[in-house]
N, C-alpha and C. Protein backbone atom coordinates (compact mmCIF):
# COMPACT_ATOMS: atom_id res chain seq x y z
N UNK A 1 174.47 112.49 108.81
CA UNK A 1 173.66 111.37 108.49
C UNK A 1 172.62 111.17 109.58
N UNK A 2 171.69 110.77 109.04
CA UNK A 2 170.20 110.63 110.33
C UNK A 2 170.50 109.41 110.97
N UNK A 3 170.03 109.04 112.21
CA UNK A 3 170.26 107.88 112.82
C UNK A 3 168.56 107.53 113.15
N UNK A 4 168.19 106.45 112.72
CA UNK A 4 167.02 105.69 113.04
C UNK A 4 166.55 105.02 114.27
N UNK A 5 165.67 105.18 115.18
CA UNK A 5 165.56 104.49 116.05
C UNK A 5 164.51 103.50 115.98
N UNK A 6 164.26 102.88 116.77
CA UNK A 6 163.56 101.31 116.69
C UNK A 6 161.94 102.06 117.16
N UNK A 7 161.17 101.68 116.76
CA UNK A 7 159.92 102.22 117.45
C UNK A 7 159.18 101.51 118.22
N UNK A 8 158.75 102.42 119.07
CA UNK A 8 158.03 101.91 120.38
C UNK A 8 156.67 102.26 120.87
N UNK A 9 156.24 101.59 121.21
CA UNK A 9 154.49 101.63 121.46
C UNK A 9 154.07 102.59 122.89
N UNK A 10 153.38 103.55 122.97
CA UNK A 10 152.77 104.08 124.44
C UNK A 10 151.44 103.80 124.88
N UNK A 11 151.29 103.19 125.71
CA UNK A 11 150.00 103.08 125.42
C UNK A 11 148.92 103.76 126.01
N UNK A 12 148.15 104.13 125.33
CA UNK A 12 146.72 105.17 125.13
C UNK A 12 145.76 104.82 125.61
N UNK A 13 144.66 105.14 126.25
CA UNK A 13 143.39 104.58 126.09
C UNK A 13 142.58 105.19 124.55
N UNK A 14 142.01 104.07 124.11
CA UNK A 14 140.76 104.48 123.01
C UNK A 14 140.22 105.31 123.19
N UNK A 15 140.02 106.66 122.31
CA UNK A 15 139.22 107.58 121.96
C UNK A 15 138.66 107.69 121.13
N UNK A 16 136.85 107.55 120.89
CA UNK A 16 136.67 107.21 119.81
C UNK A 16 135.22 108.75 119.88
N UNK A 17 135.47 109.23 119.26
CA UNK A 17 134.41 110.02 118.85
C UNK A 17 133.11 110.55 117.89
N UNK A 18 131.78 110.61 118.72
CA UNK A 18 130.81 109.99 118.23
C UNK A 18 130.47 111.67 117.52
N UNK A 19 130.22 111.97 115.69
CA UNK A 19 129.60 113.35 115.70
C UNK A 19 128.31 113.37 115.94
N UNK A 20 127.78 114.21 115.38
CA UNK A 20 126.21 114.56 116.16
C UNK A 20 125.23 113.76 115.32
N UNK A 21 125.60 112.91 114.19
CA UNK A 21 124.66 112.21 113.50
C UNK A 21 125.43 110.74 113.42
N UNK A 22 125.93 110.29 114.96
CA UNK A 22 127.12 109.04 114.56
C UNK A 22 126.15 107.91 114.46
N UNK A 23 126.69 106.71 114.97
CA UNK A 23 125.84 105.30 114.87
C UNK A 23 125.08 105.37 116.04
N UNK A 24 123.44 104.93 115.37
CA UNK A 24 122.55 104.95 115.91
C UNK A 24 122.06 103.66 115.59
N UNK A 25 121.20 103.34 117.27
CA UNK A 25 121.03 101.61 117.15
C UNK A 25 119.85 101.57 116.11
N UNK A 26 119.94 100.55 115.17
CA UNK A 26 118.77 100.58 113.82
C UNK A 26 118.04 99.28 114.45
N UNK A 27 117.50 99.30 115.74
CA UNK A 27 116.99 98.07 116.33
C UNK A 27 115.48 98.59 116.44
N UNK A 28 114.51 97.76 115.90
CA UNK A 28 112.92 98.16 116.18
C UNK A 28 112.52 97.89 117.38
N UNK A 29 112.06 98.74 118.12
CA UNK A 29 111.43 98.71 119.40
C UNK A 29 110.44 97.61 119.17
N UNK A 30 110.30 96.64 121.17
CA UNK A 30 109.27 95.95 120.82
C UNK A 30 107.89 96.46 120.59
N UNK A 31 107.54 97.54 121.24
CA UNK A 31 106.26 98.31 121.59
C UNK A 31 106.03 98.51 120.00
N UNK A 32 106.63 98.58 118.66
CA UNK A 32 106.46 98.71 117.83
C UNK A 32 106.04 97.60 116.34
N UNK A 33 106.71 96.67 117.48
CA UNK A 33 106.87 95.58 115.97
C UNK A 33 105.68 94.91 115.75
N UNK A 34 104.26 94.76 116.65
CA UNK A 34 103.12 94.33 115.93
C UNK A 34 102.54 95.72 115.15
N UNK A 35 102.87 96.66 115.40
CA UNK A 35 102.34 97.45 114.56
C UNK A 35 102.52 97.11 113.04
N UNK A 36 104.46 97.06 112.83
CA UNK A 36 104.75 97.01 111.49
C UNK A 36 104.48 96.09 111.12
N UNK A 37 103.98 95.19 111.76
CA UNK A 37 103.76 93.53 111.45
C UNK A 37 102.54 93.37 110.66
N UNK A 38 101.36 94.31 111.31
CA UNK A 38 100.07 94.59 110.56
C UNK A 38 100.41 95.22 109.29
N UNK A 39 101.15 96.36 109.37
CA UNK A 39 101.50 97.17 108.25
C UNK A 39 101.68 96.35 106.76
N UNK A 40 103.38 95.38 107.62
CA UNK A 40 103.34 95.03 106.45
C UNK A 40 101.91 93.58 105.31
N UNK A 41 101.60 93.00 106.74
CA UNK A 41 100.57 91.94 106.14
C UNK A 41 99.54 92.64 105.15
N UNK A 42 99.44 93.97 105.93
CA UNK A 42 97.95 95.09 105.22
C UNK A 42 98.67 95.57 103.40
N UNK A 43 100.17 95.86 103.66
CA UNK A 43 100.64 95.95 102.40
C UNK A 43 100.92 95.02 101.43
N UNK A 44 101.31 93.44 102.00
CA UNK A 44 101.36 93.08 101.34
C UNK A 44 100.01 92.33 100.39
N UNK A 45 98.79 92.19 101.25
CA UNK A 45 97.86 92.10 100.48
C UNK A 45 97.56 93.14 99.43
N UNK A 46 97.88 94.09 99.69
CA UNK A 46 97.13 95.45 98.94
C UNK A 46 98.55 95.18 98.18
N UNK A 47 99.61 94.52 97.78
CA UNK A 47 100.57 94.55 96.77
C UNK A 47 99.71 93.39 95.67
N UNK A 48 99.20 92.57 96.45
CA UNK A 48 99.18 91.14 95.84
C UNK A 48 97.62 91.79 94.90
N UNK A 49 96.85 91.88 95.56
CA UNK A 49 95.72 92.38 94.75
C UNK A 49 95.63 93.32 93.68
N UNK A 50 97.08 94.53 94.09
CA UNK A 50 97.10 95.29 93.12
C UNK A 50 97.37 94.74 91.60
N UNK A 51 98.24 93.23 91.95
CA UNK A 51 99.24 92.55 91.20
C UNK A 51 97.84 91.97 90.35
N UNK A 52 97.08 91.47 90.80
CA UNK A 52 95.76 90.66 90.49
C UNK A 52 94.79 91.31 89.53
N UNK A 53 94.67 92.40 89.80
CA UNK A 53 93.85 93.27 89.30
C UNK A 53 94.68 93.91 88.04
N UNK A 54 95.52 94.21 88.27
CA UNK A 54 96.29 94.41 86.88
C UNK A 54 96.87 93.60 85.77
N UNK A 55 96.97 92.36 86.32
CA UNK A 55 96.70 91.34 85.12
C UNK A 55 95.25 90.78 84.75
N UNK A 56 94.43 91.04 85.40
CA UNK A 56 92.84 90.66 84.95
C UNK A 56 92.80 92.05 84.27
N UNK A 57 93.17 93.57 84.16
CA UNK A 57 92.97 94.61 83.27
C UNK A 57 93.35 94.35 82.26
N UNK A 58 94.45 93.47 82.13
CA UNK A 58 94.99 93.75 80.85
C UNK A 58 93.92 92.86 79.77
N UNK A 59 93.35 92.36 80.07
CA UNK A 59 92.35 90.95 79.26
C UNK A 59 90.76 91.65 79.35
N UNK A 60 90.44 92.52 80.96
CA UNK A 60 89.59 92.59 80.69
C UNK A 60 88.32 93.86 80.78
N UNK A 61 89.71 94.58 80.07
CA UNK A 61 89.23 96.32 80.18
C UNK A 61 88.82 96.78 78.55
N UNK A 62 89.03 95.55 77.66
CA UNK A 62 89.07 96.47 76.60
C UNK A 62 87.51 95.95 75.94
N UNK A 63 86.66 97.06 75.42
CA UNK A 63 85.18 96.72 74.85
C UNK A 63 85.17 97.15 73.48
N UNK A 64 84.03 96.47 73.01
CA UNK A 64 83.57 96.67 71.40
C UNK A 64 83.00 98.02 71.13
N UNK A 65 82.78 98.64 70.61
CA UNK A 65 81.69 99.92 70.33
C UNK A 65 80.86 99.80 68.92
N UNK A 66 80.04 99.66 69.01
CA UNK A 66 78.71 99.78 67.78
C UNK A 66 79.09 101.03 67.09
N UNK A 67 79.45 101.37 65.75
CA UNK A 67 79.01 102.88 65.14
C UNK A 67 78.10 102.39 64.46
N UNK A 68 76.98 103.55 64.42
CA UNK A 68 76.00 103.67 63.61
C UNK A 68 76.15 102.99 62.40
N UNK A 69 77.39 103.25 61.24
CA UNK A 69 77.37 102.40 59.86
C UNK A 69 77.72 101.40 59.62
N UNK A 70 77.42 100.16 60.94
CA UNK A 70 77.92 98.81 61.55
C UNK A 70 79.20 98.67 61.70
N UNK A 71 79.70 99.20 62.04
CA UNK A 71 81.64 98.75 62.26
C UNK A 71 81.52 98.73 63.58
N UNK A 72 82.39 98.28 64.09
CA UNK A 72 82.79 97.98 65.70
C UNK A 72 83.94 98.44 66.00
N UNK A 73 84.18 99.57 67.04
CA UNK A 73 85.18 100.01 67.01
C UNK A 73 85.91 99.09 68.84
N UNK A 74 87.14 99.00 68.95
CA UNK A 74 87.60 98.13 69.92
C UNK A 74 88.41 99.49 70.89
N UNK A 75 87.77 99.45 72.31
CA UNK A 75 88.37 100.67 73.39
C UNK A 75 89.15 100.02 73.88
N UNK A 76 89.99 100.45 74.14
CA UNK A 76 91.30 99.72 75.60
C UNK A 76 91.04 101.39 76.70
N UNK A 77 91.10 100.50 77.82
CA UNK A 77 91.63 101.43 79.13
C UNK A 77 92.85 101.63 78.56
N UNK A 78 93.65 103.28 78.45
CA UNK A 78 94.85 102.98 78.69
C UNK A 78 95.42 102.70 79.99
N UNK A 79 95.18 103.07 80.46
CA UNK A 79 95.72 102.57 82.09
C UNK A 79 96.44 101.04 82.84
N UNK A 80 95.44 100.25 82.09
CA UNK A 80 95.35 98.65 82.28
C UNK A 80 96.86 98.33 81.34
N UNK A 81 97.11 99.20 79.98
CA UNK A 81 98.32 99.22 79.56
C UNK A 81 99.53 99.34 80.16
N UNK A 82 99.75 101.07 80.74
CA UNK A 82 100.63 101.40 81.36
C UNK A 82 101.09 100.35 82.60
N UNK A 83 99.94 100.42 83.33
CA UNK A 83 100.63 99.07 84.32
C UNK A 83 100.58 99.64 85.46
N UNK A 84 99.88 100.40 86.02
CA UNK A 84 100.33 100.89 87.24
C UNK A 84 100.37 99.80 88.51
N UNK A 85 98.92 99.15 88.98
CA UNK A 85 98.62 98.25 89.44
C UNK A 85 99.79 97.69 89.32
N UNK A 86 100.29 97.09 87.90
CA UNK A 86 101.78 95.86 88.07
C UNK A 86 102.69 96.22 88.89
N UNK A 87 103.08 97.08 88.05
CA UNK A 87 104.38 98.19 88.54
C UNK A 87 104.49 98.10 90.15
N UNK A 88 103.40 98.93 90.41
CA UNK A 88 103.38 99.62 92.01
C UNK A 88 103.02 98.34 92.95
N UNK A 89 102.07 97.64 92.27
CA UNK A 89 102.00 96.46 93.25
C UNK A 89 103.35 95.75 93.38
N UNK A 90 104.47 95.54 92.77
CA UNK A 90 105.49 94.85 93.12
C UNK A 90 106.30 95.27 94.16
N UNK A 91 106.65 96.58 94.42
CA UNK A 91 106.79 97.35 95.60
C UNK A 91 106.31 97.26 96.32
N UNK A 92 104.58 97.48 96.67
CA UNK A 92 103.37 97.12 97.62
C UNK A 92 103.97 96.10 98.48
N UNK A 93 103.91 95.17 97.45
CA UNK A 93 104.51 94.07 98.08
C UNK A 93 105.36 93.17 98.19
N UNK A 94 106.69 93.85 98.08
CA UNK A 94 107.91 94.06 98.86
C UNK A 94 108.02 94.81 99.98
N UNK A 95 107.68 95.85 99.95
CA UNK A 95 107.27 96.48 101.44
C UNK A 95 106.70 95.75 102.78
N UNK A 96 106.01 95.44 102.22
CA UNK A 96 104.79 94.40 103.27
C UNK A 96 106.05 93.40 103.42
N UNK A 97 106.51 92.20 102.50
CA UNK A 97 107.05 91.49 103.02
C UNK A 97 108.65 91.71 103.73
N UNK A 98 109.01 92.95 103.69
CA UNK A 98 109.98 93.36 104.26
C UNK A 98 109.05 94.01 105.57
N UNK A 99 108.33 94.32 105.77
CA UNK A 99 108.05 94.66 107.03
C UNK A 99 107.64 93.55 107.98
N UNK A 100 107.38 92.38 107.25
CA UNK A 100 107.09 90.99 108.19
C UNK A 100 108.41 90.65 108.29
N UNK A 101 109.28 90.61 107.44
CA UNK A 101 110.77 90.32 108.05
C UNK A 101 111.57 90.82 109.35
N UNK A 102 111.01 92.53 109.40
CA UNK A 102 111.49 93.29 110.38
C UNK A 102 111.29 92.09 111.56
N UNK A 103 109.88 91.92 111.40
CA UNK A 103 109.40 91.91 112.95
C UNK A 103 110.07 90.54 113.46
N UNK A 104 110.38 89.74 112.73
CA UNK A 104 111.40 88.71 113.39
C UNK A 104 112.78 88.90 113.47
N UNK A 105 113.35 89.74 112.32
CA UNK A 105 114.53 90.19 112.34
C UNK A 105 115.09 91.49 112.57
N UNK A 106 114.55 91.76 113.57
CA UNK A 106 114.32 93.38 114.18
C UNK A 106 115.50 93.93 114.44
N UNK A 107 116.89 93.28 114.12
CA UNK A 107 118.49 93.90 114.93
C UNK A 107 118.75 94.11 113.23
N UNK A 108 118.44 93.74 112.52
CA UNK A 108 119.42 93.57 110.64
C UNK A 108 119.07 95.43 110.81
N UNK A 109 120.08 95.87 110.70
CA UNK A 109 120.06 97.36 110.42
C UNK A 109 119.83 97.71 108.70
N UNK A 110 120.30 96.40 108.21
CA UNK A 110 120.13 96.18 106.40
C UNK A 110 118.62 95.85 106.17
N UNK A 111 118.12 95.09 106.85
CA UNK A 111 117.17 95.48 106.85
C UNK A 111 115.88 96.28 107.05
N UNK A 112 116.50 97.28 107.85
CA UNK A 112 115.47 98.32 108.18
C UNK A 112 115.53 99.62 107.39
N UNK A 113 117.22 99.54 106.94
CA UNK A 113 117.34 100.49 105.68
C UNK A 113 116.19 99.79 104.52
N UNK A 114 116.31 98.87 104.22
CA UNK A 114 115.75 98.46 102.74
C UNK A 114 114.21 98.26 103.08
N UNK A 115 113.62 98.47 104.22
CA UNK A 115 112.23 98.49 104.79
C UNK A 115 111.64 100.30 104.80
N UNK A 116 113.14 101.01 105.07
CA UNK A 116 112.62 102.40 104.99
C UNK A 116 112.44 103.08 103.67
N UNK A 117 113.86 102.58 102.60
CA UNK A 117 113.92 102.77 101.29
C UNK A 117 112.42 102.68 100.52
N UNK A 118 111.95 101.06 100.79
CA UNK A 118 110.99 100.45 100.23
C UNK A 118 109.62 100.97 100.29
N UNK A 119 109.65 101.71 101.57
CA UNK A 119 107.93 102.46 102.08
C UNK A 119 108.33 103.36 101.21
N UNK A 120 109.38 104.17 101.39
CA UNK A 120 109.64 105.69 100.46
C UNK A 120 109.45 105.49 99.59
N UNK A 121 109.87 104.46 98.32
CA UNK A 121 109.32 104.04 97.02
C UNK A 121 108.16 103.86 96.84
N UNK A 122 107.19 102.89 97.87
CA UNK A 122 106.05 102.84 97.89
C UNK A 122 104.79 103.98 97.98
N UNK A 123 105.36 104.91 98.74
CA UNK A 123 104.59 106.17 98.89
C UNK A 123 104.90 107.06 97.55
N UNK A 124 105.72 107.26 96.72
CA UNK A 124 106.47 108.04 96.16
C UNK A 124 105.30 106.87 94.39
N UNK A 125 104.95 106.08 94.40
CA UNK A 125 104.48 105.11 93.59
C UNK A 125 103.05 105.19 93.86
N UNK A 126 102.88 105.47 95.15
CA UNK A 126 101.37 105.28 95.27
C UNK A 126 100.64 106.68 94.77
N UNK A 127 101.38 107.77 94.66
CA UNK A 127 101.00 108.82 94.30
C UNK A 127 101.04 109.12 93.08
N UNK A 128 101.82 107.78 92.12
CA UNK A 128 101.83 108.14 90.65
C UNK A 128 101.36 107.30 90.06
N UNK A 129 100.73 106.38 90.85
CA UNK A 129 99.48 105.22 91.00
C UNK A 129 98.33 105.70 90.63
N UNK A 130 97.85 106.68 92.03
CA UNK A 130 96.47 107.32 91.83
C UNK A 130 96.33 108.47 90.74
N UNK A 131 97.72 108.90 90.17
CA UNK A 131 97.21 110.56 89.41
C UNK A 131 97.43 109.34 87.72
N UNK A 132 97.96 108.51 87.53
CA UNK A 132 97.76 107.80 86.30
C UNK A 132 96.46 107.08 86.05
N UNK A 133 95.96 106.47 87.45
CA UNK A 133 94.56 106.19 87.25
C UNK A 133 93.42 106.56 87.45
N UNK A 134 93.49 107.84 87.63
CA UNK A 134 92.72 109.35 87.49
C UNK A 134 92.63 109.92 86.39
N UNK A 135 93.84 109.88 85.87
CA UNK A 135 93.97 110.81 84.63
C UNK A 135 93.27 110.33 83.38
N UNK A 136 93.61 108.66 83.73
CA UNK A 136 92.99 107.83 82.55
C UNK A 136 91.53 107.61 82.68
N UNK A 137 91.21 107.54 84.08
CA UNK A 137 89.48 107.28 83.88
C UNK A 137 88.64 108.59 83.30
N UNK A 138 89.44 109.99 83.10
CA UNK A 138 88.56 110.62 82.38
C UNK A 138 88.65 110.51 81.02
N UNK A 139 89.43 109.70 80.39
CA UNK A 139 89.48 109.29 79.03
C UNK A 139 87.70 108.50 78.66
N UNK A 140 87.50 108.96 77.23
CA UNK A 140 86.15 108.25 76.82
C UNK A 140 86.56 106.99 76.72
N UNK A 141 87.53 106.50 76.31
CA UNK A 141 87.69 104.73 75.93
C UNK A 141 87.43 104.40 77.39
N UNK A 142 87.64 104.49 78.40
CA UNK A 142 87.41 104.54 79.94
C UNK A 142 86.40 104.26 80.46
N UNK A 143 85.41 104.86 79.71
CA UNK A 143 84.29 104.60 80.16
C UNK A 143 83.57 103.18 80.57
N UNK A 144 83.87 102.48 79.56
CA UNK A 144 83.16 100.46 79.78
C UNK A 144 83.67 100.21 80.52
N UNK A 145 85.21 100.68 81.14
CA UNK A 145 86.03 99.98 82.32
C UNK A 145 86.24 100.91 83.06
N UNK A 146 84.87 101.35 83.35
CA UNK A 146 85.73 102.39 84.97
C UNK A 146 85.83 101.80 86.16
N UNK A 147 85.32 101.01 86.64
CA UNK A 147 85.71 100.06 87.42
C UNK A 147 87.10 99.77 87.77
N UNK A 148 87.80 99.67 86.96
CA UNK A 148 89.40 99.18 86.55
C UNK A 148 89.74 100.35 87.42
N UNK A 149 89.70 101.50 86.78
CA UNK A 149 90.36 102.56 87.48
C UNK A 149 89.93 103.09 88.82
N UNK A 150 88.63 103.11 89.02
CA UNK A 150 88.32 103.05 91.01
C UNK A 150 88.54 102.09 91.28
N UNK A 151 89.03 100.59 90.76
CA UNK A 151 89.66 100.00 92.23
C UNK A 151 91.35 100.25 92.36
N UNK A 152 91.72 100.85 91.16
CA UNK A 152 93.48 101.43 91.08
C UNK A 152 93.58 102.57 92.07
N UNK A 153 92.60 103.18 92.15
CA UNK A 153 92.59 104.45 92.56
C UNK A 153 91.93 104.32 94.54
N UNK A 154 91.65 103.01 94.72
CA UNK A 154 91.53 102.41 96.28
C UNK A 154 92.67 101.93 96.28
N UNK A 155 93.42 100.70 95.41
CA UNK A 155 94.36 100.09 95.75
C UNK A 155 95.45 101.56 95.91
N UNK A 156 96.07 102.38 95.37
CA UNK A 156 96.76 103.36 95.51
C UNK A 156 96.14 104.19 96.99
N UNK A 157 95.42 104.34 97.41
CA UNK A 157 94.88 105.25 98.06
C UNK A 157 95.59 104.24 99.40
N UNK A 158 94.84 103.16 99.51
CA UNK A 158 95.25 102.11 100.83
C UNK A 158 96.86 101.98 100.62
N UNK A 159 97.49 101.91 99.75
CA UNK A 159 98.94 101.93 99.78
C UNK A 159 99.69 102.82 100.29
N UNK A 160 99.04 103.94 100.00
CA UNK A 160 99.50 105.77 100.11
C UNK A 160 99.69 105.51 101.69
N UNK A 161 98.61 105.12 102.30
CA UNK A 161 98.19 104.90 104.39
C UNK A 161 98.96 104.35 104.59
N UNK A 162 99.61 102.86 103.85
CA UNK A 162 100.27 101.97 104.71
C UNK A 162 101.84 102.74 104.31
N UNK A 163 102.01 102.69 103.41
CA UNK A 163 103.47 103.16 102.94
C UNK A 163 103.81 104.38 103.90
N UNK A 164 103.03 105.38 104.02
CA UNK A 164 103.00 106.77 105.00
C UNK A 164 103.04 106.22 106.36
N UNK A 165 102.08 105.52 106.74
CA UNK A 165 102.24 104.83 108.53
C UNK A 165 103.24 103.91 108.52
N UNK A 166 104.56 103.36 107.31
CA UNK A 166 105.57 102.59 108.17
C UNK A 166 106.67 103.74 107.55
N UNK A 167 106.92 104.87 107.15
CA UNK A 167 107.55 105.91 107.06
C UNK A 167 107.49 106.81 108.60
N UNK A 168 106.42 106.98 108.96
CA UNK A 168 106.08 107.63 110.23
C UNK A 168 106.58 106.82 111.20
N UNK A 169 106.41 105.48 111.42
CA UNK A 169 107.29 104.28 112.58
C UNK A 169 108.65 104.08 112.58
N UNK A 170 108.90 103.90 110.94
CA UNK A 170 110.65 104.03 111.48
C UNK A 170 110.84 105.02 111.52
N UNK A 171 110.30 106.28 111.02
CA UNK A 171 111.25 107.59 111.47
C UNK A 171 110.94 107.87 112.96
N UNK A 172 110.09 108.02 113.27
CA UNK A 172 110.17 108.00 115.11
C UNK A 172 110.98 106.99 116.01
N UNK A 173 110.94 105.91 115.27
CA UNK A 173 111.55 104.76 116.59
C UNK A 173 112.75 104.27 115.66
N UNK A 174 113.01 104.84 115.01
CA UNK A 174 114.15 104.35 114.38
C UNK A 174 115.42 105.51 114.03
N UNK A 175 115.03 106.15 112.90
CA UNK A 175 115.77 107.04 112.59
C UNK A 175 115.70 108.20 113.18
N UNK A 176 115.13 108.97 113.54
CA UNK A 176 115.20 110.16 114.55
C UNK A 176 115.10 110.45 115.85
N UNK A 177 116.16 109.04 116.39
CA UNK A 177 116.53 108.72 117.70
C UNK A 177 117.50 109.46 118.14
N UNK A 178 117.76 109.64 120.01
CA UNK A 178 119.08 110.54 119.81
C UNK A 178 119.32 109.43 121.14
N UNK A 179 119.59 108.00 120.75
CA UNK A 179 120.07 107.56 121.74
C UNK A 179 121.09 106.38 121.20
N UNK A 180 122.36 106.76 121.11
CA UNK A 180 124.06 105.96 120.75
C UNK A 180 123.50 104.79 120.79
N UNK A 181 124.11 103.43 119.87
CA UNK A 181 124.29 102.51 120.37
C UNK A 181 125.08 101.90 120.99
């Protein structure tokens, strides 16, 4: 028959071992945080305008056309449809206002994930921003409202910069640090 003994504690010091990709401090440098601070103010305008401009498309992209045997035919941008401006501006600016959050709340590691996530979406949007409102301004219905689509195709372009320059800041001072917290 086995006999059981009572158990007893030795005590150890803590060993805790860090691998080569362990916890890293997700804290924004100060030398950094008026940067993202501009970033995000610069994005979030360029969210808000995108937002602006794509509900004034939807009302005021579409024109009459004269045919010769008096009928009037009615063009829509498609573009002003699809939504890009909407769409992408809501990201725009979420980005922006998550990057003004950083800069006061510069230790939230939750927040610097959902600030890095958010540029990546933003860049990844701004590029399907500009090739949807490209694609559509060579459409003929396009034509009465090309306007619509070069300022989609600035608002995407200025998004593309900011979304790319706060991708480039946290990955240098943030994520591709090699210093433990």
């Amino acid at each position: 028959m086995a006999t059981f003994q009572a158990p007893y504690y030795v005590g150890q010091s803590q060993v805790v071992h860090h691998s080569c990709c362990g916890p890293y401090a997700k804290e924004l440098p100060q030398r950094v945080r008026a940067v993202v601070f501009g970033i995000g103010i610069s994005a979030l305008i360029t969210g808000l305008i995108g937002l602006t401009i794509g509900i004034v498309g939807l009302f005021a992209t579409s024109s009459y056309y004269h045919n010769p045997d008096g009928t009037y035919i009615r063009l829509y941008n498609i573009s002003a449809f699809i939504g890009p401006n909407i769409w992408a501006g809501i990201f725009y600016a979420l980005t922006g206002i998550f990057a003004i959050a950083s800069r006061k709340n510069h230790k939230n590691r939750y927040l610097m994930h959902t600030f890095f996530m958010l540029s990546i979406i933003s860049f990844l949007l701004s590029l399907a921003h500009c090739g949807i409102s490209f694609s559509t301004m060579l459409n003929a219905n396009a034509i009465p409202s090309i306007w619509f689509n070069v300022v989609s195709i600035l608002i995407a372009a200025f998004a593309f910069s900011f979304s790319l320059a706060s991708i480039i800041v946290l990955s240098n001072n943030i994520y591709c640090r090699s210093t433990l917290a």
